[in-house]
PDB file of N, CA and C in Angstrom:
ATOM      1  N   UNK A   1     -19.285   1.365 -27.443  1.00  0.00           N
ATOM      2  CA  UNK A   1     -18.571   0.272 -26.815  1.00  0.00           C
ATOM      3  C   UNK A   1     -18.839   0.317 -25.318  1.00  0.00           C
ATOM      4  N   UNK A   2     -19.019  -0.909 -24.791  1.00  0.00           N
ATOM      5  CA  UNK A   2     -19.478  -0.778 -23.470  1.00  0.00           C
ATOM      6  C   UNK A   2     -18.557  -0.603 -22.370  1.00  0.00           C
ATOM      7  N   UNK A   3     -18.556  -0.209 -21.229  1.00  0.00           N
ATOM      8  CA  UNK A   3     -17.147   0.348 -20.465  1.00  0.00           C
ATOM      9  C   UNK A   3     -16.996  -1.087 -20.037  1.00  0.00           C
ATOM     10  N   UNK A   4     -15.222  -1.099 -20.001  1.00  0.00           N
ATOM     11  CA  UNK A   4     -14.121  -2.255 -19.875  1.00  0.00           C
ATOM     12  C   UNK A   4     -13.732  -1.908 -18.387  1.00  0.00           C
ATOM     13  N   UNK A   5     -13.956  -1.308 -17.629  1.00  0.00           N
ATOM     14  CA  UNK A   5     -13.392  -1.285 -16.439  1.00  0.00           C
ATOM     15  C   UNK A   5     -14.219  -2.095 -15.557  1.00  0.00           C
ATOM     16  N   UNK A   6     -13.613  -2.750 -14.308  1.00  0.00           N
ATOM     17  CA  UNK A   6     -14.110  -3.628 -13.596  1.00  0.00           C
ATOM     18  C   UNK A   6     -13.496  -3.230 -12.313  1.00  0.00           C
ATOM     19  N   UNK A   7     -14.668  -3.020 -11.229  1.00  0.00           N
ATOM     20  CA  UNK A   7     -13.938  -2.389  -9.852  1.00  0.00           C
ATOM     21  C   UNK A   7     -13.499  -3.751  -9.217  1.00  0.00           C
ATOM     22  N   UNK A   8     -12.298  -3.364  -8.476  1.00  0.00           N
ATOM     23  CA  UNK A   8     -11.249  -4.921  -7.973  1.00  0.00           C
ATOM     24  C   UNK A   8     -11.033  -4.268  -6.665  1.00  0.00           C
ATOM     25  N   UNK A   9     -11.211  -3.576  -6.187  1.00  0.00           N
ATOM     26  CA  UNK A   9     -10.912  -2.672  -4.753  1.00  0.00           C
ATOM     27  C   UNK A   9     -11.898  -1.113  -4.434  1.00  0.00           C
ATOM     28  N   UNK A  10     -11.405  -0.551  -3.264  1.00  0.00           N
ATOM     29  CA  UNK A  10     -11.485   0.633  -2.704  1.00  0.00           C
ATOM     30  C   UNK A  10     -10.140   1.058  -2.391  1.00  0.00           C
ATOM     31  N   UNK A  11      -9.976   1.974  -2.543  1.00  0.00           N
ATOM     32  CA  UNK A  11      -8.744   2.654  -2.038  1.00  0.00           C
ATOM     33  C   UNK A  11      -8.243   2.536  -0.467  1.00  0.00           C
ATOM     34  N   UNK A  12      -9.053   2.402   0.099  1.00  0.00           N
ATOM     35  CA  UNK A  12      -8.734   2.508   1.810  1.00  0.00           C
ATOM     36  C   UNK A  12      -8.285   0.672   1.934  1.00  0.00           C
ATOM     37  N   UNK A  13      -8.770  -0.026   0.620  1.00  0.00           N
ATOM     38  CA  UNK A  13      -7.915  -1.336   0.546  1.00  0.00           C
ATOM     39  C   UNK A  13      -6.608  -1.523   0.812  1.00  0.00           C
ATOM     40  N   UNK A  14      -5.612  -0.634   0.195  1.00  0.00           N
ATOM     41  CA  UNK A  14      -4.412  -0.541  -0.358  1.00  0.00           C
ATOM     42  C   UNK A  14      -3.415   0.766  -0.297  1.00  0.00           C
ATOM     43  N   UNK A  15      -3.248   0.803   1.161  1.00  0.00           N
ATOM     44  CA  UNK A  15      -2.476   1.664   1.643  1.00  0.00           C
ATOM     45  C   UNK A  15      -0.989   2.197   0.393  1.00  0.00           C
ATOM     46  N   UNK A  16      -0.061   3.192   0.157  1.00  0.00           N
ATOM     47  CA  UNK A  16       1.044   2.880  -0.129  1.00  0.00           C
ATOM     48  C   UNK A  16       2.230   2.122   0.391  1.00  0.00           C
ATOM     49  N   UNK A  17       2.514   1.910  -0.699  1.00  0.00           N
ATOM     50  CA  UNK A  17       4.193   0.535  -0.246  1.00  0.00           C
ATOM     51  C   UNK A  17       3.144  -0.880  -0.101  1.00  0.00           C
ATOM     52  N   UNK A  18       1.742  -1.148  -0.610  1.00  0.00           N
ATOM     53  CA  UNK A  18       1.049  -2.199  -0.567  1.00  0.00           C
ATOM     54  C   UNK A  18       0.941  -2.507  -2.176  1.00  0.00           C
ATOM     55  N   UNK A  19       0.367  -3.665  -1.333  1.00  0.00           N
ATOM     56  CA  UNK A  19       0.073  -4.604  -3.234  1.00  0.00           C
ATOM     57  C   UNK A  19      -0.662  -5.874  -2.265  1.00  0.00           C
ATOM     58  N   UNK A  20      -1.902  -6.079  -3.360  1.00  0.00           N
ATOM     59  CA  UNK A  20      -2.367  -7.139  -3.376  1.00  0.00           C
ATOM     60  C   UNK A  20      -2.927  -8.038  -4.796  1.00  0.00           C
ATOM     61  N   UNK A  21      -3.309  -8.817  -4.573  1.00  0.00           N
ATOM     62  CA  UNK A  21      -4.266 -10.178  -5.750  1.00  0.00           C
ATOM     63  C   UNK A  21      -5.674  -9.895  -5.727  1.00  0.00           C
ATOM     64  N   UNK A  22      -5.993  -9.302  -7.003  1.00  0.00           N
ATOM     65  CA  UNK A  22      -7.410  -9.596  -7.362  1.00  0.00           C
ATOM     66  C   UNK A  22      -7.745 -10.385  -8.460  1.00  0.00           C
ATOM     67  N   UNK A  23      -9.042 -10.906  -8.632  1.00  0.00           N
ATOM     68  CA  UNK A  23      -8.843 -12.125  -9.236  1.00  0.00           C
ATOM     69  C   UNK A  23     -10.317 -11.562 -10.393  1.00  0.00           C
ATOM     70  N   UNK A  24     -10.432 -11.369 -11.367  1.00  0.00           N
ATOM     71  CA  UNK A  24     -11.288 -10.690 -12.461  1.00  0.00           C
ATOM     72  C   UNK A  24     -11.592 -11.988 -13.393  1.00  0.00           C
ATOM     73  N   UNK A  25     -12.697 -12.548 -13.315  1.00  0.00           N
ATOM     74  CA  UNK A  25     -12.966 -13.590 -14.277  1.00  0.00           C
ATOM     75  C   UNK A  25     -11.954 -15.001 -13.744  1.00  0.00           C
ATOM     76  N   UNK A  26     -10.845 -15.305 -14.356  1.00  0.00           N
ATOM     77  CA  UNK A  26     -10.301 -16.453 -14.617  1.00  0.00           C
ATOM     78  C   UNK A  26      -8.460 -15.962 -14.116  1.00  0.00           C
ATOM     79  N   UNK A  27      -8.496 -14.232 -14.227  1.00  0.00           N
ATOM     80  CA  UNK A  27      -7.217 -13.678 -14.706  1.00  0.00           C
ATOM     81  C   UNK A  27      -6.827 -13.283 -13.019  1.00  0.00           C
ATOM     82  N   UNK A  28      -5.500 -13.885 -12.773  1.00  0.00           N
ATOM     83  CA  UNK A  28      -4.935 -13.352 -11.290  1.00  0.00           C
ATOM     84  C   UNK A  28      -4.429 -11.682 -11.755  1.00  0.00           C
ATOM     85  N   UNK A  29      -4.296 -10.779 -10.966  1.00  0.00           N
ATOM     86  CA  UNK A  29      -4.196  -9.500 -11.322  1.00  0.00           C
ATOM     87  C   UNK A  29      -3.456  -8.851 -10.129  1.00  0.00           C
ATOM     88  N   UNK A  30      -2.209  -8.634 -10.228  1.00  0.00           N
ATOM     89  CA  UNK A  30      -1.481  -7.965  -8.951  1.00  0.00           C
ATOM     90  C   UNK A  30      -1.702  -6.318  -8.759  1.00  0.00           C
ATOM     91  N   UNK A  31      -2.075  -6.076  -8.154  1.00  0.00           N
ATOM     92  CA  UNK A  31      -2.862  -4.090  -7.799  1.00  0.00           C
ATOM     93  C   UNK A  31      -1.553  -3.865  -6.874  1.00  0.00           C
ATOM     94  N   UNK A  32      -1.221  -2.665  -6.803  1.00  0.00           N
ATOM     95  CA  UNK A  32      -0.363  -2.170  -6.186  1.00  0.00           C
ATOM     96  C   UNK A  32      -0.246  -0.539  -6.232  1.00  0.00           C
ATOM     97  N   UNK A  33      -0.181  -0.077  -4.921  1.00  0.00           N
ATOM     98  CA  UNK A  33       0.313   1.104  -4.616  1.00  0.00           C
ATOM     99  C   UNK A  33       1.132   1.945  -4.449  1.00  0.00           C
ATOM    100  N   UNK A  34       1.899   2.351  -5.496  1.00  0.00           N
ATOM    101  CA  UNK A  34       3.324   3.007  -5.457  1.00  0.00           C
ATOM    102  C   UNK A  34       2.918   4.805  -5.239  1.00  0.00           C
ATOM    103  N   UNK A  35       3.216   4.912  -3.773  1.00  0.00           N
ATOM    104  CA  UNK A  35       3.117   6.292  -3.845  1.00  0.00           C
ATOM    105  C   UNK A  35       2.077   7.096  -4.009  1.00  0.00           C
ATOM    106  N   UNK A  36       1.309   6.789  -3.288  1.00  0.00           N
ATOM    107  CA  UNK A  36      -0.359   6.902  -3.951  1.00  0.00           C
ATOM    108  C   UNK A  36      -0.919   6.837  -5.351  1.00  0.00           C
ATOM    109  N   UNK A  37       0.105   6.519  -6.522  1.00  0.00           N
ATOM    110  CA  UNK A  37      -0.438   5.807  -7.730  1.00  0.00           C
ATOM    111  C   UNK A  37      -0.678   4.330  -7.986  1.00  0.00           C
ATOM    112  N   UNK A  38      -2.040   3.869  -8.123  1.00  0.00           N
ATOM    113  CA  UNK A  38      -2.291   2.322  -8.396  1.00  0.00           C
ATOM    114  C   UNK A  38      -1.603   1.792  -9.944  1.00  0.00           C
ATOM    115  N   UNK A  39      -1.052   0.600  -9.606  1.00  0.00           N
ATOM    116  CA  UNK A  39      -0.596   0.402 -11.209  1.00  0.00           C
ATOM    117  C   UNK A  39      -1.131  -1.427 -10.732  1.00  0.00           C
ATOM    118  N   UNK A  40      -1.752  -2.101 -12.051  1.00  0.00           N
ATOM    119  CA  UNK A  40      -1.908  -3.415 -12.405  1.00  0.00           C
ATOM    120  C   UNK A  40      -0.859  -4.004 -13.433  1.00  0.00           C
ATOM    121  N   UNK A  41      -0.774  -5.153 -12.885  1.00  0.00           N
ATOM    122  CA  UNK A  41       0.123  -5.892 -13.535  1.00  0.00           C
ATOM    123  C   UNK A  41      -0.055  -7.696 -13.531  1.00  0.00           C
ATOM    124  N   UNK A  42       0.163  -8.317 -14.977  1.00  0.00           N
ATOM    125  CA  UNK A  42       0.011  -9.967 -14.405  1.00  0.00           C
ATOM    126  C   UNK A  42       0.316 -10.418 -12.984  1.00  0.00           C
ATOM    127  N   UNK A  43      -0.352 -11.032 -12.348  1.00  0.00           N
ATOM    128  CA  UNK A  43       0.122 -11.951 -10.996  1.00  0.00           C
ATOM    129  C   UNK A  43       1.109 -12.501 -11.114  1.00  0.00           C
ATOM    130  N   UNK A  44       1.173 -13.703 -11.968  1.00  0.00           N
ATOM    131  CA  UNK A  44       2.434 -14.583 -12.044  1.00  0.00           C
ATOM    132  C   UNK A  44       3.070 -14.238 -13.021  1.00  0.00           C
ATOM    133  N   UNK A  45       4.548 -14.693 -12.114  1.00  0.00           N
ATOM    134  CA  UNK A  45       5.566 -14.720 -12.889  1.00  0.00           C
ATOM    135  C   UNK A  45       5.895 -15.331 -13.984  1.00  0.00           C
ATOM    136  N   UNK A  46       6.439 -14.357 -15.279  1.00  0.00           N
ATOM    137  CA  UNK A  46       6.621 -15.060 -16.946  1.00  0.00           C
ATOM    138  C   UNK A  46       8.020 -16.113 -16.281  1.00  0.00           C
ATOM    139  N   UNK A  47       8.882 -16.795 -15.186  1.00  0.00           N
ATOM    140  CA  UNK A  47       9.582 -17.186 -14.973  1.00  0.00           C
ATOM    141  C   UNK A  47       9.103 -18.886 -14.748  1.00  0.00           C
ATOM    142  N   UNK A  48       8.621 -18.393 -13.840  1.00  0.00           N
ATOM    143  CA  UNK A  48       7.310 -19.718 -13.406  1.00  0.00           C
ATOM    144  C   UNK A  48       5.923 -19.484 -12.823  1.00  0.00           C
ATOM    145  N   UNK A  49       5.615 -20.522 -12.472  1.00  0.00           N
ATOM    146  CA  UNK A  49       3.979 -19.893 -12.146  1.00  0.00           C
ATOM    147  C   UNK A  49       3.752 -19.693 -10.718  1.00  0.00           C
ATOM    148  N   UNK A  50       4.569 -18.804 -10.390  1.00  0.00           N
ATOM    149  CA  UNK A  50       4.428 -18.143  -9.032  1.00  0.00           C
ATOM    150  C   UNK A  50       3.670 -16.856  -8.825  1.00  0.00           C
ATOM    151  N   UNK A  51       2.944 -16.927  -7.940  1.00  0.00           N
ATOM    152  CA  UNK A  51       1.903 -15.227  -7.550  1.00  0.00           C
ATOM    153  C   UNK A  51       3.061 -14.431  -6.712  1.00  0.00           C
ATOM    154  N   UNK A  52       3.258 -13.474  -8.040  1.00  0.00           N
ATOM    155  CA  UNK A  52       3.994 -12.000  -7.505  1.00  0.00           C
ATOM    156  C   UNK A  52       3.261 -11.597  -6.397  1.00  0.00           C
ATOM    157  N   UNK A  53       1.835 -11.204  -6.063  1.00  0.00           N
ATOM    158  CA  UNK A  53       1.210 -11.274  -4.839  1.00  0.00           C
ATOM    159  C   UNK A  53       1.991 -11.786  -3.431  1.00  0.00           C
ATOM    160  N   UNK A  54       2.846 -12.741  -3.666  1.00  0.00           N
ATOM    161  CA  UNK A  54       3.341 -13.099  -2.084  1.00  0.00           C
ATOM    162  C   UNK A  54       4.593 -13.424  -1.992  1.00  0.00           C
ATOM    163  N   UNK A  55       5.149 -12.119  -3.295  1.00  0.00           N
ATOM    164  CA  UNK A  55       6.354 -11.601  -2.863  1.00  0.00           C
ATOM    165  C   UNK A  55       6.446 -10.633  -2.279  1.00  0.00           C
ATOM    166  N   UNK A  56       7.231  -9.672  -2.683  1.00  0.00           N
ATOM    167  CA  UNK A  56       7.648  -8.408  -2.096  1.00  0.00           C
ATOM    168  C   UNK A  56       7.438  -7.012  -2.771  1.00  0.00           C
ATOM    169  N   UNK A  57       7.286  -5.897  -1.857  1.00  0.00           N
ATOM    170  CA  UNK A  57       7.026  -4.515  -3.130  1.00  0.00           C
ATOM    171  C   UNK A  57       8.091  -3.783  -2.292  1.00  0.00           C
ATOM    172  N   UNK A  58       9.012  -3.017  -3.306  1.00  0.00           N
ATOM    173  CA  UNK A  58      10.177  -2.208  -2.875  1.00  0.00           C
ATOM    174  C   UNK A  58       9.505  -1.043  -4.106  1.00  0.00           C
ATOM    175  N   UNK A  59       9.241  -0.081  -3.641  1.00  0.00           N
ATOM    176  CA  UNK A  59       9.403   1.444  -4.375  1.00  0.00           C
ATOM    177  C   UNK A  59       8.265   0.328  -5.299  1.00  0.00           C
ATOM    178  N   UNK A  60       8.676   0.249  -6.776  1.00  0.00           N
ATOM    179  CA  UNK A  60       7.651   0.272  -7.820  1.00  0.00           C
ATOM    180  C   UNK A  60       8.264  -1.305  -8.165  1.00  0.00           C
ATOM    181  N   UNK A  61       9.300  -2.161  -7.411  1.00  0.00           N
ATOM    182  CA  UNK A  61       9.732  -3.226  -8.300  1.00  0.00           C
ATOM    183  C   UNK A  61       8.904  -4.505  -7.266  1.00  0.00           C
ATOM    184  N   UNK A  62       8.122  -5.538  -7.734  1.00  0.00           N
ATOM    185  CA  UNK A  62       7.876  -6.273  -7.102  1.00  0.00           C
ATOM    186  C   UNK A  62       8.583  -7.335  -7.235  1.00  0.00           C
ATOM    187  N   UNK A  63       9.140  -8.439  -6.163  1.00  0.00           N
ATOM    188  CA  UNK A  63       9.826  -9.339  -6.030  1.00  0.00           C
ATOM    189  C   UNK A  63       9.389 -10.379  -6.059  1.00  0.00           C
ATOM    190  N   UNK A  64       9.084 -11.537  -7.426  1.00  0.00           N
ATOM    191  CA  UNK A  64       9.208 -12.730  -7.390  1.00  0.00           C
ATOM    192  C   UNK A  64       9.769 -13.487  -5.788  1.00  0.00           C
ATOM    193  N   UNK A  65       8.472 -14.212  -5.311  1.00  0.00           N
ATOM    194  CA  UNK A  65       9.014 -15.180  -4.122  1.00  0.00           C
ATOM    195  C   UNK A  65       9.775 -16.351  -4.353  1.00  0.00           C
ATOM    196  N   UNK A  66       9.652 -16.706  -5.512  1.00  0.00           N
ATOM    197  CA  UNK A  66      10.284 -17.975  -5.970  1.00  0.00           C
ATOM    198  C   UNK A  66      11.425 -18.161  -5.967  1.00  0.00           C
ATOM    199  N   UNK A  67      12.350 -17.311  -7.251  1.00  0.00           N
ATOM    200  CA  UNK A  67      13.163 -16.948  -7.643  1.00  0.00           C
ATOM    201  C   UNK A  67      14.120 -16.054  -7.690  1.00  0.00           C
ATOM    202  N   UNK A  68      13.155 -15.108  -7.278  1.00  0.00           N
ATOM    203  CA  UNK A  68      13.781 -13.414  -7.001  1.00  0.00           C
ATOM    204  C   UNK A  68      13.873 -12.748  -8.302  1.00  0.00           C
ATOM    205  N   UNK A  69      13.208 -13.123  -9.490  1.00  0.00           N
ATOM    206  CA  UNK A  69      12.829 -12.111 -10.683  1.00  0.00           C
ATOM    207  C   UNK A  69      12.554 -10.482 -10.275  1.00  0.00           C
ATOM    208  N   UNK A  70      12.438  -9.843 -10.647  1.00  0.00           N
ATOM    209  CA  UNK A  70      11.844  -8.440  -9.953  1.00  0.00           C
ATOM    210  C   UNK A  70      11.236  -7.871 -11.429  1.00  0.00           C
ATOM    211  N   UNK A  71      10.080  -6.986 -11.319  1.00  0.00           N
ATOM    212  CA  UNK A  71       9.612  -6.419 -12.031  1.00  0.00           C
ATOM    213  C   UNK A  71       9.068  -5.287 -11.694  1.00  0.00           C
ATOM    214  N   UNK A  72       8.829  -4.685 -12.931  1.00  0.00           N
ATOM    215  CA  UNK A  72       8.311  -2.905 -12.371  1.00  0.00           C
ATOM    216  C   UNK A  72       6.937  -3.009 -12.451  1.00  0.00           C
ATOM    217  N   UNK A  73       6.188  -2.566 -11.443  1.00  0.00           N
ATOM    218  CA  UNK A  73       4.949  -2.521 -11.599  1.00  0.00           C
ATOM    219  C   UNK A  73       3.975  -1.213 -12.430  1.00  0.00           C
ATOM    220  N   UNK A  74       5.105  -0.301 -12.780  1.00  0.00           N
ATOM    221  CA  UNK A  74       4.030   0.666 -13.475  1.00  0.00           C
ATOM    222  C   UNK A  74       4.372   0.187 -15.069  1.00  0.00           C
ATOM    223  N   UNK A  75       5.588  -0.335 -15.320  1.00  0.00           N
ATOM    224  CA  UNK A  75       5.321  -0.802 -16.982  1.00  0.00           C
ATOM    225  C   UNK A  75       5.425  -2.073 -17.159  1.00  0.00           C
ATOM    226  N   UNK A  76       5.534  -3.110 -16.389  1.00  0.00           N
ATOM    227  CA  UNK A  76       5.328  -4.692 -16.512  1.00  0.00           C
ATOM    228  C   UNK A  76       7.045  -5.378 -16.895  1.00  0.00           C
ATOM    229  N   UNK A  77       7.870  -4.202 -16.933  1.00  0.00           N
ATOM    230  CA  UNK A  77       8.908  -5.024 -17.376  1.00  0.00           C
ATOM    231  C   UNK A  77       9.747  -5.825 -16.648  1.00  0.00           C
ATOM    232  N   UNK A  78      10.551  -6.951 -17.238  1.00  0.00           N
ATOM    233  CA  UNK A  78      11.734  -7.571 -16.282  1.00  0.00           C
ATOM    234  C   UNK A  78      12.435  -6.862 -15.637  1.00  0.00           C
ATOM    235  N   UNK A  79      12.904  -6.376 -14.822  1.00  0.00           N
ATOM    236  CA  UNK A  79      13.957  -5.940 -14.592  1.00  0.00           C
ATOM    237  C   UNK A  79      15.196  -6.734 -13.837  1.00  0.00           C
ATOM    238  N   UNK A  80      15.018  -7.903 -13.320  1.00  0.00           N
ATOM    239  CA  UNK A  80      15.917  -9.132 -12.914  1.00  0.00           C
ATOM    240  C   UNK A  80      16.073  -9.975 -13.285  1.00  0.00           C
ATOM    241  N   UNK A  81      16.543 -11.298 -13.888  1.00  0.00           N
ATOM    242  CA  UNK A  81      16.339 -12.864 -14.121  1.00  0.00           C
ATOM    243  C   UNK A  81      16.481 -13.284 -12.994  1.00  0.00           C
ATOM    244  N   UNK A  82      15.483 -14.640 -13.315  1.00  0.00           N
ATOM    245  CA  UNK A  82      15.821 -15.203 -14.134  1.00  0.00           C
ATOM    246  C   UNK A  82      14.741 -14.692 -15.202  1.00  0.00           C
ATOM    247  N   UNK A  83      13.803 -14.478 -14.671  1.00  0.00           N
ATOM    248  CA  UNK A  83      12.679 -13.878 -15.572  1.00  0.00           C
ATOM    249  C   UNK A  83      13.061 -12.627 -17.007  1.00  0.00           C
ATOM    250  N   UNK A  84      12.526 -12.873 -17.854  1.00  0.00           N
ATOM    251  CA  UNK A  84      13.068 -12.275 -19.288  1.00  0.00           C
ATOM    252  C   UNK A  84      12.141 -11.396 -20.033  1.00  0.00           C
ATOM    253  N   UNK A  85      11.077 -12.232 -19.811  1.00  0.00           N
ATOM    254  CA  UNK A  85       9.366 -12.268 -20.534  1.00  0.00           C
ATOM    255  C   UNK A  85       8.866 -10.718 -19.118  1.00  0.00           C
ATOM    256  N   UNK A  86       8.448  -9.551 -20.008  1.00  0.00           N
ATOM    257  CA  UNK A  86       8.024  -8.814 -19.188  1.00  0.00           C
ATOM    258  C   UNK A  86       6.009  -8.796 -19.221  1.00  0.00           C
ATOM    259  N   UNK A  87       5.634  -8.557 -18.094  1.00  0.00           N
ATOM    260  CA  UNK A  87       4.387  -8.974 -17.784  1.00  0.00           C
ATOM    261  C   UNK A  87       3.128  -7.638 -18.677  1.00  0.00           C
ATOM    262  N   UNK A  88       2.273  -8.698 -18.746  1.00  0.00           N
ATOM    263  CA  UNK A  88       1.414  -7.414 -19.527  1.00  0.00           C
ATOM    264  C   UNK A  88       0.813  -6.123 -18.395  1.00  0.00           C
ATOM    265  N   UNK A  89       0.231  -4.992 -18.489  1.00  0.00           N
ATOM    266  CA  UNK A  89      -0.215  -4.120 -17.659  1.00  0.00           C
ATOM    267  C   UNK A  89      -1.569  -3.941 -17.886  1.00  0.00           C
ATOM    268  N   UNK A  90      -2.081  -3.079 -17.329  1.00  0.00           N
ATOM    269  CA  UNK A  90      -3.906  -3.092 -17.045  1.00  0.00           C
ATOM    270  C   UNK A  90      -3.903  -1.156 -16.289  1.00  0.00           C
ATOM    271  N   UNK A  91      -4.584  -0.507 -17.808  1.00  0.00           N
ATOM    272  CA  UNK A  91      -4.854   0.798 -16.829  1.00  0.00           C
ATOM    273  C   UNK A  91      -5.905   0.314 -15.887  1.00  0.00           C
ATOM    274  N   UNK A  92      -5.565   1.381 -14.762  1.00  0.00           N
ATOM    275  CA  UNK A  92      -6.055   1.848 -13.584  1.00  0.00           C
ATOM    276  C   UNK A  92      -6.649   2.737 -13.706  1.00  0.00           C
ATOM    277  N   UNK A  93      -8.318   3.077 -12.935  1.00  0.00           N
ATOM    278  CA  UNK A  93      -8.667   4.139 -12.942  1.00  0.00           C
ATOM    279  C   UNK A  93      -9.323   4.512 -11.341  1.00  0.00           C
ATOM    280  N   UNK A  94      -9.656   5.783 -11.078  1.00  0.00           N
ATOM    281  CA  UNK A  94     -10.366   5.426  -9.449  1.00  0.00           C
ATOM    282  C   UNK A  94     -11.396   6.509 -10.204  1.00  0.00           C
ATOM    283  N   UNK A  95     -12.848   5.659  -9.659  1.00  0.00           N
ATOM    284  CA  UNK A  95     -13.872   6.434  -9.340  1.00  0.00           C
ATOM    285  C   UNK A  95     -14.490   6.824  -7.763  1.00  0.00           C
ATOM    286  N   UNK A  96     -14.364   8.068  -7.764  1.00  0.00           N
ATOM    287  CA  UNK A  96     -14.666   8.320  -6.199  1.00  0.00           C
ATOM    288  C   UNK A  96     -13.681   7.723  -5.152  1.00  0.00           C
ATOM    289  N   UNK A  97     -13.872   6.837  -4.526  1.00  0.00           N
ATOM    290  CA  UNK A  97     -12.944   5.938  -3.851  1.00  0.00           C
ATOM    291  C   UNK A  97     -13.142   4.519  -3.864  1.00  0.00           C
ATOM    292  N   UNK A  98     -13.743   4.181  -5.266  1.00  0.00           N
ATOM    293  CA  UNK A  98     -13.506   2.511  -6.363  1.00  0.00           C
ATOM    294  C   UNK A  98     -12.427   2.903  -6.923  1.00  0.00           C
ATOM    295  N   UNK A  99     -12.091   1.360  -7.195  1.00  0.00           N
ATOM    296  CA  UNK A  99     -10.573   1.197  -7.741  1.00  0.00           C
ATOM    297  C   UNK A  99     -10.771   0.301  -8.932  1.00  0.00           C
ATOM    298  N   UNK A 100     -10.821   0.547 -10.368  1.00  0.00           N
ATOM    299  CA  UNK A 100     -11.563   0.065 -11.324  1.00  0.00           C
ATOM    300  C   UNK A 100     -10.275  -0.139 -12.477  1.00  0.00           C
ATOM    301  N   UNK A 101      -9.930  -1.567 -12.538  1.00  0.00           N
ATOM    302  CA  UNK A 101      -9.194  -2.180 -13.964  1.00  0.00           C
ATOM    303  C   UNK A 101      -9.456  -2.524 -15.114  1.00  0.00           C
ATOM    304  N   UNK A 102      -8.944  -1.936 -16.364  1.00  0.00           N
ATOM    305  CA  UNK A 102      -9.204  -2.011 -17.648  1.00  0.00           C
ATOM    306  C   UNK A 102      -9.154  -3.621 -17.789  1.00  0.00           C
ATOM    307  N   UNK A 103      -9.446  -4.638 -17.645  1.00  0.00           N
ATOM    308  CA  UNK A 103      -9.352  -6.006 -17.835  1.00  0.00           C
ATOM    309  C   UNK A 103      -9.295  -6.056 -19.383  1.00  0.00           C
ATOM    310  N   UNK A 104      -9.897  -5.795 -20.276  1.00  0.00           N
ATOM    311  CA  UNK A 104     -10.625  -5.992 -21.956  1.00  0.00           C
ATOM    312  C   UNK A 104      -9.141  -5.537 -22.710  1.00  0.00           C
ATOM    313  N   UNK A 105      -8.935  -4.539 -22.082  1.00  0.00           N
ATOM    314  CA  UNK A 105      -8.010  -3.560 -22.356  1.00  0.00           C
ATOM    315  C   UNK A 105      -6.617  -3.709 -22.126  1.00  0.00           C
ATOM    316  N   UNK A 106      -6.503  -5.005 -22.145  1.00  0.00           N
ATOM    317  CA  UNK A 106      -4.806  -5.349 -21.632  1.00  0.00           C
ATOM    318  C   UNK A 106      -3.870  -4.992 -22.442  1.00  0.00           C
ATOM    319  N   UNK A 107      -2.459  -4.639 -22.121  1.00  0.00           N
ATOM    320  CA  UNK A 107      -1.163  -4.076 -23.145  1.00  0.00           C
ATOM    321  C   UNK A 107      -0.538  -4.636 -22.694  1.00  0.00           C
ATOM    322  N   UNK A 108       0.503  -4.825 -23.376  1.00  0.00           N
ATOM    323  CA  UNK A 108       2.260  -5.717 -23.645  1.00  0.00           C
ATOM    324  C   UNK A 108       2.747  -4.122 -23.153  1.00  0.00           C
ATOM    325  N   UNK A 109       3.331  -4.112 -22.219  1.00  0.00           N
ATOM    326  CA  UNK A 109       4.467  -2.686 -21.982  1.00  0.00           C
ATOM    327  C   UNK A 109       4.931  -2.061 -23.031  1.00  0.00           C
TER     328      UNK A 109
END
């Protein structure tokens, strides 16, 4: 099987307490740095179609700008409403200092 990972960054991208939008094919993809661990997660919100990207990152929960949904970024779940629907996740891997997402490989939390 051919490798599913797809590099979306460098590490010196994405300081901790950061998060940004990478965009893989068609799929928005929110990257984020909790603590020097990278975790991926859907962009938009299962609430509406807002980019978690240009909300907020507290510790591991990112903040819906819209609404104020919040979700965890290392397991995709709701953790606020209005949002209910928890977001799918994407392992992370780093080679050297690439920052490489399972895209193929997506999970439901």
């Amino acid at each position: 099987m051919a490798d599913r990972f797809v590099k979306v960054g460098k590490v010196e991208d994405l300081a901790p307490g950061k998060m940004m939008q990478v965009i893989v094919g068609d799929q928005r993809i929110l990257l984020a740095n909790v603590d020097g661990r990278y975790y991926a997660i859907d962009d938009t919100c299962t609430h509406e179609d807002a980019s978690l990207s240009a909300g907020s990152l507290r510790g591991a929960l990112v903040k819906c700008p819209l609404h104020g949904s919040r979700f965890d970024v290392r397991t995709g779940r709701a953790m606020e409403e209005p949002a209910e629907e928890d977001l799918k996740t994407y392992a992370v891997r780093l080679e050297g200092e690439s920052i490489l997402i399972d895209v193929a490989g997506s999970k439901n939390p």
